[in-house]
N, C-alpha and C. Protein backbone atom coordinates (compact mmCIF):
# COMPACT_ATOMS: atom_id res chain seq x y z
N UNK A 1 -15.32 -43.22 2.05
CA UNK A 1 -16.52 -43.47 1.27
C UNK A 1 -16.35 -44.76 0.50
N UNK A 2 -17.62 -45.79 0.52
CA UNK A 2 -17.67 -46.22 -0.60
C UNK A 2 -17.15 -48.04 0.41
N UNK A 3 -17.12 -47.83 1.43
CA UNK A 3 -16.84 -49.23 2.21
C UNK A 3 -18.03 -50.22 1.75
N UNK A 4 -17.27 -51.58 1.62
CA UNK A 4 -18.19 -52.43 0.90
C UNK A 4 -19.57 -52.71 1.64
N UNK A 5 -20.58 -52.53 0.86
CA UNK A 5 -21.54 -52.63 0.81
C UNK A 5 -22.63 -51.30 1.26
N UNK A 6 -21.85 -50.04 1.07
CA UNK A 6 -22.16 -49.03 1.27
C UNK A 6 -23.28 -48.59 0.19
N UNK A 7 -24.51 -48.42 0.66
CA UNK A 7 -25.34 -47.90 -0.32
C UNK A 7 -26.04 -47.17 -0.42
N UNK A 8 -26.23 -45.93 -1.87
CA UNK A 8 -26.63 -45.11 -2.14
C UNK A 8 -27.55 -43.91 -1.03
N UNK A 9 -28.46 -44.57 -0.57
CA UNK A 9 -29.03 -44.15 0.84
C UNK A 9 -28.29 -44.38 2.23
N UNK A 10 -27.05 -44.69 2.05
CA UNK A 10 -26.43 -44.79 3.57
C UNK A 10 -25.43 -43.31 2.97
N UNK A 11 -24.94 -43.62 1.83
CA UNK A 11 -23.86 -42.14 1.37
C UNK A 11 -24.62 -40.81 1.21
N UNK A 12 -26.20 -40.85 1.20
CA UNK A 12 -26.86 -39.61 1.37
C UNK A 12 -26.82 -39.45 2.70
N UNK A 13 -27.32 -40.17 3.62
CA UNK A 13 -26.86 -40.06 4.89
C UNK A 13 -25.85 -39.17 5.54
N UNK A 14 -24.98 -40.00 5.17
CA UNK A 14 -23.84 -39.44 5.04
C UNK A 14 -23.43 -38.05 4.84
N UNK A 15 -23.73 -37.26 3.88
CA UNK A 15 -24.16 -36.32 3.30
C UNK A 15 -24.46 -35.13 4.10
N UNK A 16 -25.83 -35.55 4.27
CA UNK A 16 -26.87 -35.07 4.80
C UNK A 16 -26.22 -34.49 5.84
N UNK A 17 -25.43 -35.48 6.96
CA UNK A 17 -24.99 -35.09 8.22
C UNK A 17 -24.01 -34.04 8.14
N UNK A 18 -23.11 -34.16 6.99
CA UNK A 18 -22.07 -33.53 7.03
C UNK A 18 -22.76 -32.50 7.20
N UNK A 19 -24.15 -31.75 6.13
CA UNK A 19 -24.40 -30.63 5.93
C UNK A 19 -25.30 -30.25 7.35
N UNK A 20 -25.47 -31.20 7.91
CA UNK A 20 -26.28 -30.69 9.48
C UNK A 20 -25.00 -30.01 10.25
N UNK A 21 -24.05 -30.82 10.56
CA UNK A 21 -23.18 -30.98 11.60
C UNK A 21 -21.91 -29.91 10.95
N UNK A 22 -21.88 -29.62 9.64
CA UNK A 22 -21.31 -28.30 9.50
C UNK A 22 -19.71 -27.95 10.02
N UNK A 23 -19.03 -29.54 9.53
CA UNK A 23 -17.78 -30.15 10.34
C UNK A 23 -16.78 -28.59 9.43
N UNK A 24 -15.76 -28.10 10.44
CA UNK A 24 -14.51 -27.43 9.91
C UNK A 24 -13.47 -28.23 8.77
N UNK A 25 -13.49 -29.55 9.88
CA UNK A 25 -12.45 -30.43 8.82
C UNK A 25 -12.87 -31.50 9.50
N UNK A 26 -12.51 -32.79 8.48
CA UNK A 26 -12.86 -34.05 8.49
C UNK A 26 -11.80 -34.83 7.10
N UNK A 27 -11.97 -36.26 7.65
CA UNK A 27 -10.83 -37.30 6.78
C UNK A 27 -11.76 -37.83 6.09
N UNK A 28 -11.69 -37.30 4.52
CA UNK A 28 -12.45 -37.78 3.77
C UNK A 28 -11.58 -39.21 2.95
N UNK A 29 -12.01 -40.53 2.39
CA UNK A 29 -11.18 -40.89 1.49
C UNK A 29 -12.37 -42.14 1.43
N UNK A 30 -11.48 -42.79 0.37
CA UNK A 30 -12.17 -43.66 -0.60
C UNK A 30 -11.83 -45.14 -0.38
N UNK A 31 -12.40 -46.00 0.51
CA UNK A 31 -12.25 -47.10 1.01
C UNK A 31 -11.15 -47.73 0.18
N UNK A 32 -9.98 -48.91 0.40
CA UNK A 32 -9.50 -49.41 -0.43
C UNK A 32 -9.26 -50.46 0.67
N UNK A 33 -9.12 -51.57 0.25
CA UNK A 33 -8.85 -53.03 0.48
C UNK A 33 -7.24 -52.88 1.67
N UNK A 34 -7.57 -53.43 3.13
CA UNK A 34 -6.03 -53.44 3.89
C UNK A 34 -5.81 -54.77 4.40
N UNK A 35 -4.58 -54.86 4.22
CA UNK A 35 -4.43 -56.48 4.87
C UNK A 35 -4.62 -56.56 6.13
N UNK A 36 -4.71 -57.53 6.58
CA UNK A 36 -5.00 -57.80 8.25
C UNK A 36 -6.15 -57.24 9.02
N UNK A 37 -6.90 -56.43 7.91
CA UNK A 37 -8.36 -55.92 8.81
C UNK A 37 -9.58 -57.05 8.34
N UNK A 38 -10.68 -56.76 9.19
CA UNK A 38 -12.21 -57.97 8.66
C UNK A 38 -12.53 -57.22 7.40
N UNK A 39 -12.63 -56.24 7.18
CA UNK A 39 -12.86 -55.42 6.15
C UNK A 39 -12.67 -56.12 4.28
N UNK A 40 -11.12 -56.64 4.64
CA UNK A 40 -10.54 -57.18 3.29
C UNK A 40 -11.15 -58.55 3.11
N UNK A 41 -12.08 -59.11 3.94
CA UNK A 41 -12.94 -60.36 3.48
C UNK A 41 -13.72 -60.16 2.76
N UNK A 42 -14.29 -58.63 2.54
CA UNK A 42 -15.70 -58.26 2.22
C UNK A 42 -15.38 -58.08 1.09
N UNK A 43 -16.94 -58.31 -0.03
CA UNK A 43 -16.56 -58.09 -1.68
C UNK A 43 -16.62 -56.24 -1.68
N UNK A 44 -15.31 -55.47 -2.24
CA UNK A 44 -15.43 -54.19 -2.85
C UNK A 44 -16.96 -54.33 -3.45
N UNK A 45 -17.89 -53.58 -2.88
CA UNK A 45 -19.20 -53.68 -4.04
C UNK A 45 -19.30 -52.39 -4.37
N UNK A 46 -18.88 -51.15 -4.02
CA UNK A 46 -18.93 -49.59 -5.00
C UNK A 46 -17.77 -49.86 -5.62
N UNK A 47 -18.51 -49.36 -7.06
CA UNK A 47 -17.44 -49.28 -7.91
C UNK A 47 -16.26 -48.01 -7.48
N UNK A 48 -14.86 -48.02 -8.43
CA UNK A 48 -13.85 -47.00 -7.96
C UNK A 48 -14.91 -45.51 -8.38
N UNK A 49 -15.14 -45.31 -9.20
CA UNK A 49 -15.46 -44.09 -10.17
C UNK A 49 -16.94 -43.49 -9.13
N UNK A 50 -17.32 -44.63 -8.81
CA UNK A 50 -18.60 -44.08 -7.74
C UNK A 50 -17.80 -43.75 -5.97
N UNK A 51 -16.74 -44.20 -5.84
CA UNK A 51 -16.23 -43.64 -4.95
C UNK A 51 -15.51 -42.32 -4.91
N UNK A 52 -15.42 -42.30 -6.21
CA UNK A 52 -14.67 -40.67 -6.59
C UNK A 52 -16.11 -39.87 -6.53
N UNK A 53 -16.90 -39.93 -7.18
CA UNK A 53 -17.65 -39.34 -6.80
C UNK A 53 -18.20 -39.00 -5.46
N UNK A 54 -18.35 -39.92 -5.02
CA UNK A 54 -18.68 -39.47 -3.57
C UNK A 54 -17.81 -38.34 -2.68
N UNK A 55 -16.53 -39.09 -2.86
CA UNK A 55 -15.70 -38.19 -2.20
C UNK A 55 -15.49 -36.88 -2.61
N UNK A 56 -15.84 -36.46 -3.92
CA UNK A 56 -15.86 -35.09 -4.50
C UNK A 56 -16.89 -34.69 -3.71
N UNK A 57 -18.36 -35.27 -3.39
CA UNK A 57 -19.35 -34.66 -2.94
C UNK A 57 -19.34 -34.14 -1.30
N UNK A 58 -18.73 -35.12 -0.37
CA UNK A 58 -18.34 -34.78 0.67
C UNK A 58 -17.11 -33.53 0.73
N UNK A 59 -16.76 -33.70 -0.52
CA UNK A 59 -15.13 -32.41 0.32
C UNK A 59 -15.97 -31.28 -0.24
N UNK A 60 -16.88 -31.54 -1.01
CA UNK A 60 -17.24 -29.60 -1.81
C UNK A 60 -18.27 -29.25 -0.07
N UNK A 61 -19.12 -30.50 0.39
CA UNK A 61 -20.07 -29.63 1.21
C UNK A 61 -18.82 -29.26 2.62
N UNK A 62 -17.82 -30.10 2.39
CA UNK A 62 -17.06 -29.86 3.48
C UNK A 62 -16.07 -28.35 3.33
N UNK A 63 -16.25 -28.15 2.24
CA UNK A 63 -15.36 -27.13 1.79
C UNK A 63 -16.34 -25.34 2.11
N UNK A 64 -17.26 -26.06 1.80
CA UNK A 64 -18.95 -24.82 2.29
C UNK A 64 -18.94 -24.58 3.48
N UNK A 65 -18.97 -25.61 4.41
CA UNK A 65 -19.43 -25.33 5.57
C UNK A 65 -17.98 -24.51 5.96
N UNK A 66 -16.64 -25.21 5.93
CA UNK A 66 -15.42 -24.69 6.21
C UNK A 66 -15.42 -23.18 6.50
N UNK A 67 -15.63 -22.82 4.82
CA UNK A 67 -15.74 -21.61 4.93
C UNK A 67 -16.92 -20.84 5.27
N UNK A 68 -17.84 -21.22 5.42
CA UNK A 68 -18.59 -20.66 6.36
C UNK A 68 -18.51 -20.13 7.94
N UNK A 69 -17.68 -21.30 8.55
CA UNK A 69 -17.53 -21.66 9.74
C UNK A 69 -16.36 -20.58 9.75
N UNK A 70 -15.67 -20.54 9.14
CA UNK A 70 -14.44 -19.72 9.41
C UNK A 70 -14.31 -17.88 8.84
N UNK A 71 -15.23 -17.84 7.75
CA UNK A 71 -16.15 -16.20 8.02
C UNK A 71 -16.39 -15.27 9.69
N UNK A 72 -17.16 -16.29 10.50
CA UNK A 72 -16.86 -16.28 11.64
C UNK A 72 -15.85 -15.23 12.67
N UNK A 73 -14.94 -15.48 12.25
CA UNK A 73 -13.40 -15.00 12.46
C UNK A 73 -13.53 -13.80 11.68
N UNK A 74 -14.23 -13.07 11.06
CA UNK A 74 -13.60 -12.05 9.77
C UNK A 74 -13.64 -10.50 11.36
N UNK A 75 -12.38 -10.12 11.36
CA UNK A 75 -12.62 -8.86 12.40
C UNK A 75 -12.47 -9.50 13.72
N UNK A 76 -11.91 -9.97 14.25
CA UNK A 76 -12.01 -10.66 15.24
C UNK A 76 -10.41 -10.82 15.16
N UNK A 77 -10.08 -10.92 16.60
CA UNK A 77 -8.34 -11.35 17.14
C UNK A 77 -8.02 -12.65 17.58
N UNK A 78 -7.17 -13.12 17.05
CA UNK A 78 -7.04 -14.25 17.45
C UNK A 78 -5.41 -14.49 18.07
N UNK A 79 -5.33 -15.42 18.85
CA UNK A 79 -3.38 -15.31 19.33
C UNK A 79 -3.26 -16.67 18.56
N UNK A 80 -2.14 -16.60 18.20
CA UNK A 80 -1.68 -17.51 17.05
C UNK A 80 -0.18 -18.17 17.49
N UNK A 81 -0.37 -19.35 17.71
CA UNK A 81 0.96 -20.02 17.83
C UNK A 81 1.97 -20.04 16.48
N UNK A 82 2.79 -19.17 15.87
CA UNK A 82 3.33 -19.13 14.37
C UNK A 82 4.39 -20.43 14.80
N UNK A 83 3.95 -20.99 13.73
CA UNK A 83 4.82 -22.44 13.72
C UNK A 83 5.61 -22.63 12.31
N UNK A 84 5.79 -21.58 11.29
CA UNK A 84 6.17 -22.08 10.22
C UNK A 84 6.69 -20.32 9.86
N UNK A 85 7.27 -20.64 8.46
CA UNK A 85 7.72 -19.32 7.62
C UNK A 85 7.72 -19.90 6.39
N UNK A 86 6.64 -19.12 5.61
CA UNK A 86 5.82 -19.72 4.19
C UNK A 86 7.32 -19.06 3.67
N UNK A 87 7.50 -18.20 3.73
CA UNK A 87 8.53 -17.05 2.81
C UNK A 87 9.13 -15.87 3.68
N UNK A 88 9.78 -15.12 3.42
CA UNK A 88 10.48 -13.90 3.84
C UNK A 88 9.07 -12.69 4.02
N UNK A 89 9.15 -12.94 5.61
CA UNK A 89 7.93 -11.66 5.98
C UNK A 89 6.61 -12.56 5.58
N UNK A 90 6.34 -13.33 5.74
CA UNK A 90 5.20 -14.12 5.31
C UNK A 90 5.54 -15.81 6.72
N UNK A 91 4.00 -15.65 7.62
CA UNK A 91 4.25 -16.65 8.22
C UNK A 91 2.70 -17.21 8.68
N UNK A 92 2.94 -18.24 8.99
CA UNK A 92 1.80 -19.28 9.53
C UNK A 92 1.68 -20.14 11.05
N UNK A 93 0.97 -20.12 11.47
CA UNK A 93 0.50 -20.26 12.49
C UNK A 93 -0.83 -21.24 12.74
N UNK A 94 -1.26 -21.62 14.12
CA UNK A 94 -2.24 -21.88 14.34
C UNK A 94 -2.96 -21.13 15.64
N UNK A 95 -4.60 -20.88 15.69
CA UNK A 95 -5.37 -20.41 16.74
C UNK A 95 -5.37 -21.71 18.08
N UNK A 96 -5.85 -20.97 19.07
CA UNK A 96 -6.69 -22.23 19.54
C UNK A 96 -7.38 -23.31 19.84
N UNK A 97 -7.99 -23.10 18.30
CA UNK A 97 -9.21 -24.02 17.80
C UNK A 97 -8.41 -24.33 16.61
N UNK A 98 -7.41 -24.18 16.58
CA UNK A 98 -6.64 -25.20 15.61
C UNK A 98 -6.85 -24.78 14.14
N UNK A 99 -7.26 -23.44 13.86
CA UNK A 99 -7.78 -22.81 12.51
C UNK A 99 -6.09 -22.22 11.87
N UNK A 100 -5.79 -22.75 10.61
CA UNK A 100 -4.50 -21.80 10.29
C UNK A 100 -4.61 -20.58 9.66
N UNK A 101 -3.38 -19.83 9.91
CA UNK A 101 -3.69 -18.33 9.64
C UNK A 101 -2.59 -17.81 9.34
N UNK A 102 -2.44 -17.11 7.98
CA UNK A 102 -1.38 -16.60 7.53
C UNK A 102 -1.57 -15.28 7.71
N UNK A 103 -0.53 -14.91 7.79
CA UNK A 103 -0.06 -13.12 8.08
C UNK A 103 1.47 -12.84 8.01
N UNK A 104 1.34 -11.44 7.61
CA UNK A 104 2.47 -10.73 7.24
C UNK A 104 3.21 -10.00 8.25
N UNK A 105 4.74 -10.14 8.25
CA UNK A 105 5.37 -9.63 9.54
C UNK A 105 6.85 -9.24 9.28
N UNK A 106 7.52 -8.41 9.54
CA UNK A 106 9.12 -8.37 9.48
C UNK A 106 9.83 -9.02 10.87
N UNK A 107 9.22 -9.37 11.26
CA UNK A 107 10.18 -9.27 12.75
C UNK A 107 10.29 -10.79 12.62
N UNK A 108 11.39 -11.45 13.46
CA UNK A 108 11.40 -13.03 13.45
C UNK A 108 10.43 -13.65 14.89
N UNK A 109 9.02 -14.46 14.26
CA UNK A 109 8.45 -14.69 15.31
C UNK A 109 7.82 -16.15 15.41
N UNK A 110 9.03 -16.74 14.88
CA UNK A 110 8.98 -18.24 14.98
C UNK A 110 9.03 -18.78 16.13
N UNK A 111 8.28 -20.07 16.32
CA UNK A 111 7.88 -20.21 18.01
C UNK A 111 7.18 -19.19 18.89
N UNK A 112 6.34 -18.48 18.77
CA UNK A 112 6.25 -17.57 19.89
C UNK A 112 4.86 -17.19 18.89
N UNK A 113 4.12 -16.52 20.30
CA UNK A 113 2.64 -16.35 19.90
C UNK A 113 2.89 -14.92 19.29
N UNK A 114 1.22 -14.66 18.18
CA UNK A 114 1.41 -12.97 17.76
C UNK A 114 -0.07 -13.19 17.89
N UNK A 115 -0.62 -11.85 18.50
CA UNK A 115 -2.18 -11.41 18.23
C UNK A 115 -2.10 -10.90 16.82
N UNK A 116 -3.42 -11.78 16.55
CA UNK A 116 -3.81 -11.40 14.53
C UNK A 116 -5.17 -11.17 14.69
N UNK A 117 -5.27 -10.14 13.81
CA UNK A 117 -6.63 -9.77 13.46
C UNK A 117 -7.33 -10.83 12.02
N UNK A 118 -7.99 -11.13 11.98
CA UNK A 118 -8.45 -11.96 11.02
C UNK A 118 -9.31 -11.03 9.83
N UNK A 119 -8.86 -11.27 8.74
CA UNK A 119 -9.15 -10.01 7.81
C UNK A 119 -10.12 -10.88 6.80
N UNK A 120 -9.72 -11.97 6.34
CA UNK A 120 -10.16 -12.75 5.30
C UNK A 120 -10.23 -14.43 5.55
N UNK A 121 -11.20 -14.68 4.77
CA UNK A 121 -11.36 -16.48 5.23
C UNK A 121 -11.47 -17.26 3.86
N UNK A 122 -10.88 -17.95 4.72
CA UNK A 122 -10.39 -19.41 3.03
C UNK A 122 -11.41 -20.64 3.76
N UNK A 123 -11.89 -21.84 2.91
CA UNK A 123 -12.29 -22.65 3.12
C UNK A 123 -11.51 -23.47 4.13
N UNK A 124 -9.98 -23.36 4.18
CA UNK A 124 -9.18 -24.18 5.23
C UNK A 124 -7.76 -23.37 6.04
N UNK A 125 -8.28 -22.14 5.94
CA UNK A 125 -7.58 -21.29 6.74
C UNK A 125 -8.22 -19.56 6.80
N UNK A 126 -7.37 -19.01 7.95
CA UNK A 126 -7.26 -17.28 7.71
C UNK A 126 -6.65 -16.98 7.08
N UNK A 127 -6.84 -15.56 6.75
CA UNK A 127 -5.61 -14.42 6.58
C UNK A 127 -5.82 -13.36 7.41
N UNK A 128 -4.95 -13.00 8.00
CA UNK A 128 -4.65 -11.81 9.08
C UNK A 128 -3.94 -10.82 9.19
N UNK A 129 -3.76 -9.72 10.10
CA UNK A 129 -2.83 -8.64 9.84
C UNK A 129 -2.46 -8.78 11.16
N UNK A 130 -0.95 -8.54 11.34
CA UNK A 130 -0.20 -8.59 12.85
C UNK A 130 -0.95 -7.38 13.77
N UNK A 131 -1.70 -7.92 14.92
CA UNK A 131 -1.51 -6.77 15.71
C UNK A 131 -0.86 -6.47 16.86
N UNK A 132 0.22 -7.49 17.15
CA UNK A 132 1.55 -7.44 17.97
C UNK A 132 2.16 -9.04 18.45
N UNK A 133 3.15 -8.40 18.69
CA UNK A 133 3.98 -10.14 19.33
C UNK A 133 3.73 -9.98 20.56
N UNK A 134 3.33 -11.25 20.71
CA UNK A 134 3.21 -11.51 22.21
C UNK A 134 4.43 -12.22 23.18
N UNK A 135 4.14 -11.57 24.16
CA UNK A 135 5.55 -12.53 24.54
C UNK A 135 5.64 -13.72 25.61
């Protein structure tokens, strides 16, 4: 947000689409000056403080739709690539569609898929209950 000469009616735009298009996730950030691009010729014309703003406004509708989009999932199985261990009996994973999903487990099932039921939804992930290792 906030690339020079970006204005007020191009960042509603902006906006707007996010809330059409109802993105899961997206790279939000706040233009800053890079060497070696055409970009750094151009005068910064949004101020910093109006770029914070903006970017607050894009991550909250991005944060809506998220969890909207990922409600979706509530009751539903998903197979989960577990790629991590948050803690002892506590692990994380990803779906198919690239959604993360934490769930609870005793068994060691690092690397290796587990069917999860999807119980609860976060703006940028699941929560699930094991309903077996897959092998």
């Amino acid at each position: 947000v906030g690339f020079p000469g970006e204005t007020k009616k191009q960042f509603e735009n902006t906006a707007k689409l996010f809330k059409e298009l109802k993105y899961d996730m997206a790279y939000i950030a706040k233009y800053s000056p890079r060497a070696g691009t055409a970009a750094v010729k151009l005068k910064d014309s949004v101020p910093q403080k109006e770029k914070g703003r903006r970017e607050k406004i894009l991550t909250e509708i991005l944060k809506q739709t998220a969890l909207e989009n990922n409600k979706k999932y509530i009751g539903k199985e998903a197979k989960v690539l577990v790629d991590n261990r948050k803690s002892p009996g506590v692990w994380l994973g990803k779906t198919r569609a690239h959604k993360n999903v934490r769930f609870e487990s005793n068994g060691e099932l690092l690397g290796g898929f587990a069917k999860v039921k999807i119980i609860s939804a976060l703006p940028w992930g699941l929560e699930g209950k094991l309903v077996k290792k897959c092998l």
